[in-house]
N, C-alpha and C. Protein backbone atom coordinates (compact mmCIF):
# COMPACT_ATOMS: atom_id res chain seq x y z
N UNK A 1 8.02 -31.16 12.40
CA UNK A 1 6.82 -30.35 12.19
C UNK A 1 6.02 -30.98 11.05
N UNK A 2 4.61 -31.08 11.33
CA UNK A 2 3.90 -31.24 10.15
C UNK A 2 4.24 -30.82 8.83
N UNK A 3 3.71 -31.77 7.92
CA UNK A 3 3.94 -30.55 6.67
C UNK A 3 3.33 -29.88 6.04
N UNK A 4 1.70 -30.27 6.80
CA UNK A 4 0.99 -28.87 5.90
C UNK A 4 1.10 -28.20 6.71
N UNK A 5 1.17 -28.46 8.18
CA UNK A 5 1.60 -27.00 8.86
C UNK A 5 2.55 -26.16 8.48
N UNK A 6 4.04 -26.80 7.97
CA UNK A 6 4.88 -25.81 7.07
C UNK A 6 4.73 -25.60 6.21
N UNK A 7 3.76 -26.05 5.33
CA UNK A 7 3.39 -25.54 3.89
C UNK A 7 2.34 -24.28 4.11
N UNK A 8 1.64 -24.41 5.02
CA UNK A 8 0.39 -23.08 5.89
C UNK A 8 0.99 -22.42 6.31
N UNK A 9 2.42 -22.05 6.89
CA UNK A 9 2.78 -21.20 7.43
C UNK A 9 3.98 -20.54 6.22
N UNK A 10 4.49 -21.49 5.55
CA UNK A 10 5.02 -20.45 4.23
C UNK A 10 4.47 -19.88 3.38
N UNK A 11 2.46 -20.40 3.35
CA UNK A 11 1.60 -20.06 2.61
C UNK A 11 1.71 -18.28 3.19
N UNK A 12 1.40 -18.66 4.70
CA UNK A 12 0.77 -17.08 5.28
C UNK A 12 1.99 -16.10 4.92
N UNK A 13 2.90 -16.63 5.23
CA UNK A 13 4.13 -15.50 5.26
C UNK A 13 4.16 -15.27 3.79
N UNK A 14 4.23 -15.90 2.77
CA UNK A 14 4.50 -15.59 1.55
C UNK A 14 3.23 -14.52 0.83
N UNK A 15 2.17 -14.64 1.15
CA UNK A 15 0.72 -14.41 1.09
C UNK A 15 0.81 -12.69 1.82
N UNK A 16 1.31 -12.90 2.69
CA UNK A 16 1.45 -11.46 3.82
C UNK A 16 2.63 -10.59 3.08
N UNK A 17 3.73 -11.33 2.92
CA UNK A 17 4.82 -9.97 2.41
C UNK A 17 4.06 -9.31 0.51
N UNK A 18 3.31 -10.36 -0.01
CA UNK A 18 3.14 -10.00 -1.50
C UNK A 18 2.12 -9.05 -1.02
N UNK A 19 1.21 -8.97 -0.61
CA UNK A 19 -0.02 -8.45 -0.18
C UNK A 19 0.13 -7.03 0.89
N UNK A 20 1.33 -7.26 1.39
CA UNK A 20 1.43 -6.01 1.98
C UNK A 20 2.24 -5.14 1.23
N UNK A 21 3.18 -5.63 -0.04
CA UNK A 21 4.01 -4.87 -0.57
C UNK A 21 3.00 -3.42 -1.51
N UNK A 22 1.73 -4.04 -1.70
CA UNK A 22 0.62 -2.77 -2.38
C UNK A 22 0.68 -1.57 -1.29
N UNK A 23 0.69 -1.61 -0.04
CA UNK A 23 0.03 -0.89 0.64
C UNK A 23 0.49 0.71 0.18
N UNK A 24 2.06 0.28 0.58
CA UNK A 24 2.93 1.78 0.12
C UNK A 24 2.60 2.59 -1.48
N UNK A 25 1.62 1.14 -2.51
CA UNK A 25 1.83 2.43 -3.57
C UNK A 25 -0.03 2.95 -3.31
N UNK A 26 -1.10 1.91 -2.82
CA UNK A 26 -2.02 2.49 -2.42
C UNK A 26 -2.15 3.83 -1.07
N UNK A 27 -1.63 3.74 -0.80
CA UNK A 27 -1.12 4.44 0.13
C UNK A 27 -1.15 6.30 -0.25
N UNK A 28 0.14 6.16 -1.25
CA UNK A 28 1.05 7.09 -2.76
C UNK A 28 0.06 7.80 -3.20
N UNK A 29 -0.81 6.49 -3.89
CA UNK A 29 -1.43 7.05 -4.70
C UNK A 29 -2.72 7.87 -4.63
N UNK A 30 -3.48 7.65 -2.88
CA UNK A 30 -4.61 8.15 -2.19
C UNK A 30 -4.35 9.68 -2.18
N UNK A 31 -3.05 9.41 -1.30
CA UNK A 31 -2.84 10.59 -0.70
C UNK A 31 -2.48 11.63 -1.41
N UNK A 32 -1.98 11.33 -2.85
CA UNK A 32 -1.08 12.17 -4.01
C UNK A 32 -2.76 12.64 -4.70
N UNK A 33 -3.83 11.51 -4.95
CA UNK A 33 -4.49 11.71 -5.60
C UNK A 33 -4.18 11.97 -7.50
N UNK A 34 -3.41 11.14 -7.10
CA UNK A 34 -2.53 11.14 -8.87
C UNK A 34 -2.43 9.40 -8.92
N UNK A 35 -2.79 9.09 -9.97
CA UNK A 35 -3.22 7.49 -10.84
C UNK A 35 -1.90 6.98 -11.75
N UNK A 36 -1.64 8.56 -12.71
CA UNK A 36 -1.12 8.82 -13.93
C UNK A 36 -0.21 7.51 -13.85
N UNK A 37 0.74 7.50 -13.16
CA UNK A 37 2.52 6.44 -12.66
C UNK A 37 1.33 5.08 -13.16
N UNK A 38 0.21 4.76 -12.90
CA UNK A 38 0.29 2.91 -12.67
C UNK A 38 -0.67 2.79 -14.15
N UNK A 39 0.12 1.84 -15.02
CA UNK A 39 0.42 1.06 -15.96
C UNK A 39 -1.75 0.57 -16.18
N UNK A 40 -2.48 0.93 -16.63
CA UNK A 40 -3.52 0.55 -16.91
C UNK A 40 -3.75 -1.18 -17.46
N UNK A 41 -3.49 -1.23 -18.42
CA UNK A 41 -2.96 -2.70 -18.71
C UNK A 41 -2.50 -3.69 -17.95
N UNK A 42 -1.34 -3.23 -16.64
CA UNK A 42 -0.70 -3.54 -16.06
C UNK A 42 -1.97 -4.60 -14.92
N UNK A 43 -2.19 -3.34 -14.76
CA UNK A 43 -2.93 -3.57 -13.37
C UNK A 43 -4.60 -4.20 -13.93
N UNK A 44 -4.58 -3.89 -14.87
CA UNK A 44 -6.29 -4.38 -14.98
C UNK A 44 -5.89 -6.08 -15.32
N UNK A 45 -4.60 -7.01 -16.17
CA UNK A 45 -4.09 -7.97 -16.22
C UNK A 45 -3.74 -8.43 -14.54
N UNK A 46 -3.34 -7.57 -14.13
CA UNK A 46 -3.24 -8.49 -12.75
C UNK A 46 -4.01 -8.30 -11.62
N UNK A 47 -5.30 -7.43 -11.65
CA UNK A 47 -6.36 -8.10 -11.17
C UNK A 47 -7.13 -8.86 -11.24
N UNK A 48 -6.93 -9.16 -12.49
CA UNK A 48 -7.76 -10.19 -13.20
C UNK A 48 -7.24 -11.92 -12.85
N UNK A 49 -5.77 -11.79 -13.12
CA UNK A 49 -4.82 -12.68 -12.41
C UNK A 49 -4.99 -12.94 -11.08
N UNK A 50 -5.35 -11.97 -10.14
CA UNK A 50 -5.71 -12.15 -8.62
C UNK A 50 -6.56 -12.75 -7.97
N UNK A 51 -7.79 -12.20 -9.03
CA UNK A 51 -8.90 -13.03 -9.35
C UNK A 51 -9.23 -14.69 -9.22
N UNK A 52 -8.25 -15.21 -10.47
CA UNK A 52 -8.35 -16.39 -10.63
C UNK A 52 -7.42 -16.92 -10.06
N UNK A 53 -6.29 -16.67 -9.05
CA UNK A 53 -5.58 -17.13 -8.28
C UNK A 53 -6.83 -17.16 -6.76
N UNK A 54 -7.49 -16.53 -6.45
CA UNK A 54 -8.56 -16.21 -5.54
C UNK A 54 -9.44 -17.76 -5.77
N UNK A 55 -9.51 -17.66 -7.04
CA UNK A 55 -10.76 -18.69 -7.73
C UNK A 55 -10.21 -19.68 -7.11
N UNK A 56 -8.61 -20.10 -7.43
CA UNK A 56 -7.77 -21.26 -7.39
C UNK A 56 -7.87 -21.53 -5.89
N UNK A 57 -7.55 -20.90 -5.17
CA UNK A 57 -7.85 -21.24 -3.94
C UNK A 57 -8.82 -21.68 -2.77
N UNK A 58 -9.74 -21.07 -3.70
CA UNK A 58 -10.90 -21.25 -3.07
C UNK A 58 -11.37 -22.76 -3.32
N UNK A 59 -10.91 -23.08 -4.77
CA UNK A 59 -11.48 -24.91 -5.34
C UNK A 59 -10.24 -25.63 -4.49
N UNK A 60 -9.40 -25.11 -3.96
CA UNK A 60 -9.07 -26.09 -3.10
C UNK A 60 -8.81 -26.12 -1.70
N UNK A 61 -9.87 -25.10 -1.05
CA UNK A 61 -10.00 -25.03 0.03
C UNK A 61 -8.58 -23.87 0.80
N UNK A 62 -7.78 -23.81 0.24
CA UNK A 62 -6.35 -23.39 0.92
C UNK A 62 -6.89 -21.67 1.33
N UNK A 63 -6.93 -21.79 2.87
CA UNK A 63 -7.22 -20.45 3.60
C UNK A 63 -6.23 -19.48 3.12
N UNK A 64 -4.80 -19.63 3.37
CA UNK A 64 -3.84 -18.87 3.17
C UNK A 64 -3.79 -18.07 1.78
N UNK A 65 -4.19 -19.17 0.47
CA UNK A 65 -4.00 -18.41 -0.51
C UNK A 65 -5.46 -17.54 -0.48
N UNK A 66 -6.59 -18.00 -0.18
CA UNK A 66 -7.68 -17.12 0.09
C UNK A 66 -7.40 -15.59 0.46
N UNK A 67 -6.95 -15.93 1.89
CA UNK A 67 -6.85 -14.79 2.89
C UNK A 67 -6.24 -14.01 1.51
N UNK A 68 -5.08 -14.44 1.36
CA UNK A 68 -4.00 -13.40 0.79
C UNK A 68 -4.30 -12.53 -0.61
N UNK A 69 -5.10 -13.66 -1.44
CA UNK A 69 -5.44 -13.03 -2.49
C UNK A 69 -6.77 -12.04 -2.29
N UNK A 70 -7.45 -12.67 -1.57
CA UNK A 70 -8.76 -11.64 -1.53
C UNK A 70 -8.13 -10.32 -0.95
N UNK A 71 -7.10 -10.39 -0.16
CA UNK A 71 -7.00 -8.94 0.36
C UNK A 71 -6.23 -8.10 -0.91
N UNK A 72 -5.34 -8.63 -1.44
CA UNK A 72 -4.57 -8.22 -3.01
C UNK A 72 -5.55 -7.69 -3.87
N UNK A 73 -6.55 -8.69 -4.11
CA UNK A 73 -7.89 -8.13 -4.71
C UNK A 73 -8.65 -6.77 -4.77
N UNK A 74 -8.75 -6.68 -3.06
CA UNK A 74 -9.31 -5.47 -3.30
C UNK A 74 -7.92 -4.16 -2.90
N UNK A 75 -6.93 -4.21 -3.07
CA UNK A 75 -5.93 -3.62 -3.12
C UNK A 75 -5.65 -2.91 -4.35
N UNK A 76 -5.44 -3.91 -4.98
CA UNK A 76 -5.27 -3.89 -6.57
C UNK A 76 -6.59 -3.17 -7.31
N UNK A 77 -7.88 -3.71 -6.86
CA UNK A 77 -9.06 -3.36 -7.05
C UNK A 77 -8.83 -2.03 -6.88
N UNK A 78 -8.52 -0.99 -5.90
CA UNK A 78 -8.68 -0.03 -5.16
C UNK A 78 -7.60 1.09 -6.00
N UNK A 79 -6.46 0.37 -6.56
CA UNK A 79 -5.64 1.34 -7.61
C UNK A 79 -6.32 1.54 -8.82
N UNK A 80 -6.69 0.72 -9.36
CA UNK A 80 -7.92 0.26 -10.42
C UNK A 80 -8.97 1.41 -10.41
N UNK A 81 -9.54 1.81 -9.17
CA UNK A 81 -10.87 2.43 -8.86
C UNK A 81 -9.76 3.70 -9.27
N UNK A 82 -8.65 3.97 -8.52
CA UNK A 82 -7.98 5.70 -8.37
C UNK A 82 -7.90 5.83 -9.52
N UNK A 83 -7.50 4.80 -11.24
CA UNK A 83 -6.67 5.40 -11.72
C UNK A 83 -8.12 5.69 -13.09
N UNK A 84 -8.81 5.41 -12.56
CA UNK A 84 -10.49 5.74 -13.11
C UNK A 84 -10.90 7.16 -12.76
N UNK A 85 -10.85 7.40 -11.19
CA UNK A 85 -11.03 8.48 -10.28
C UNK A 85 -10.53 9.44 -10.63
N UNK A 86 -9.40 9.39 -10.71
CA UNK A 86 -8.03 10.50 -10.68
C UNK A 86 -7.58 11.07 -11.74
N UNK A 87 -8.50 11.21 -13.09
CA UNK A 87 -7.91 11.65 -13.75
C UNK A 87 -7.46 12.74 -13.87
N UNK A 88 -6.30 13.01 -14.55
CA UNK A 88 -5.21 14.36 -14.83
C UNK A 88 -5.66 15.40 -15.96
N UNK A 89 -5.70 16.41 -15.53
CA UNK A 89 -5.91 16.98 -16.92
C UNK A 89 -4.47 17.63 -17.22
N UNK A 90 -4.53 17.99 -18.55
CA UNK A 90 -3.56 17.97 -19.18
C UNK A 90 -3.21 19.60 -19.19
C-alpha cells in the first residue's frame, strides 16, 4: 500500500475517533443545559490549540487534519458558547 495512503487513512481514523469523542459531552451538556462540570481555562486553551492545529494543517495542505480539526473546532467552540450561555445561579 502506498504510504501516504496509509498515512491518510490513519490520519482519518485518528482525526474521527478524537473528534467524535466531544459529541457525548456536547451532547450532556445541551441537553442538561448545565456548563458548570467543563473547566473554563481548560477548554478556552484547547480551542485555541485546535485552532492552530487547524492553522497547521491547512499550511500543509493535509485534508484529514483539516477535516478533523475544523469539526473539533466548532465542537469545542460550541461547549465554549454553553458554558457562556448556561450560566448557574447560585
Amino acid at each position: 500500500m502506498d504510504t501516504n495512503i496509509t498515512q491518510d487513512i490513519l490520519g482519518i481514523l485518528a482525526g474521527t475517533l478524537t473528534t467524535v469523542s466531544f459529541l457525548p459531552q456536547v451532547i450532556k451538556t445541551y441537553r442538561s443545559r448545565n456548563a458548570a462540570h467543563l473547566s473554563l481555562g481548560m477548554f478556552l486553551l484547547f480551542t485555541l490549540g485546535v485552532f492552530l492545529w487547524l492553522l497547521y494543517g491547512v499550511s500543509l495542505g493535509k485534508l484529514p487534519m483539516i477535516i478533523a480539526n475544523g469539526v473539533t473546532l466548532v465542537l469545542a467552540g460550541s461547549l465554549l458558547f454553553a458554558k457562556f450561555m448556561f450560566k448557574q445561579s447560585k
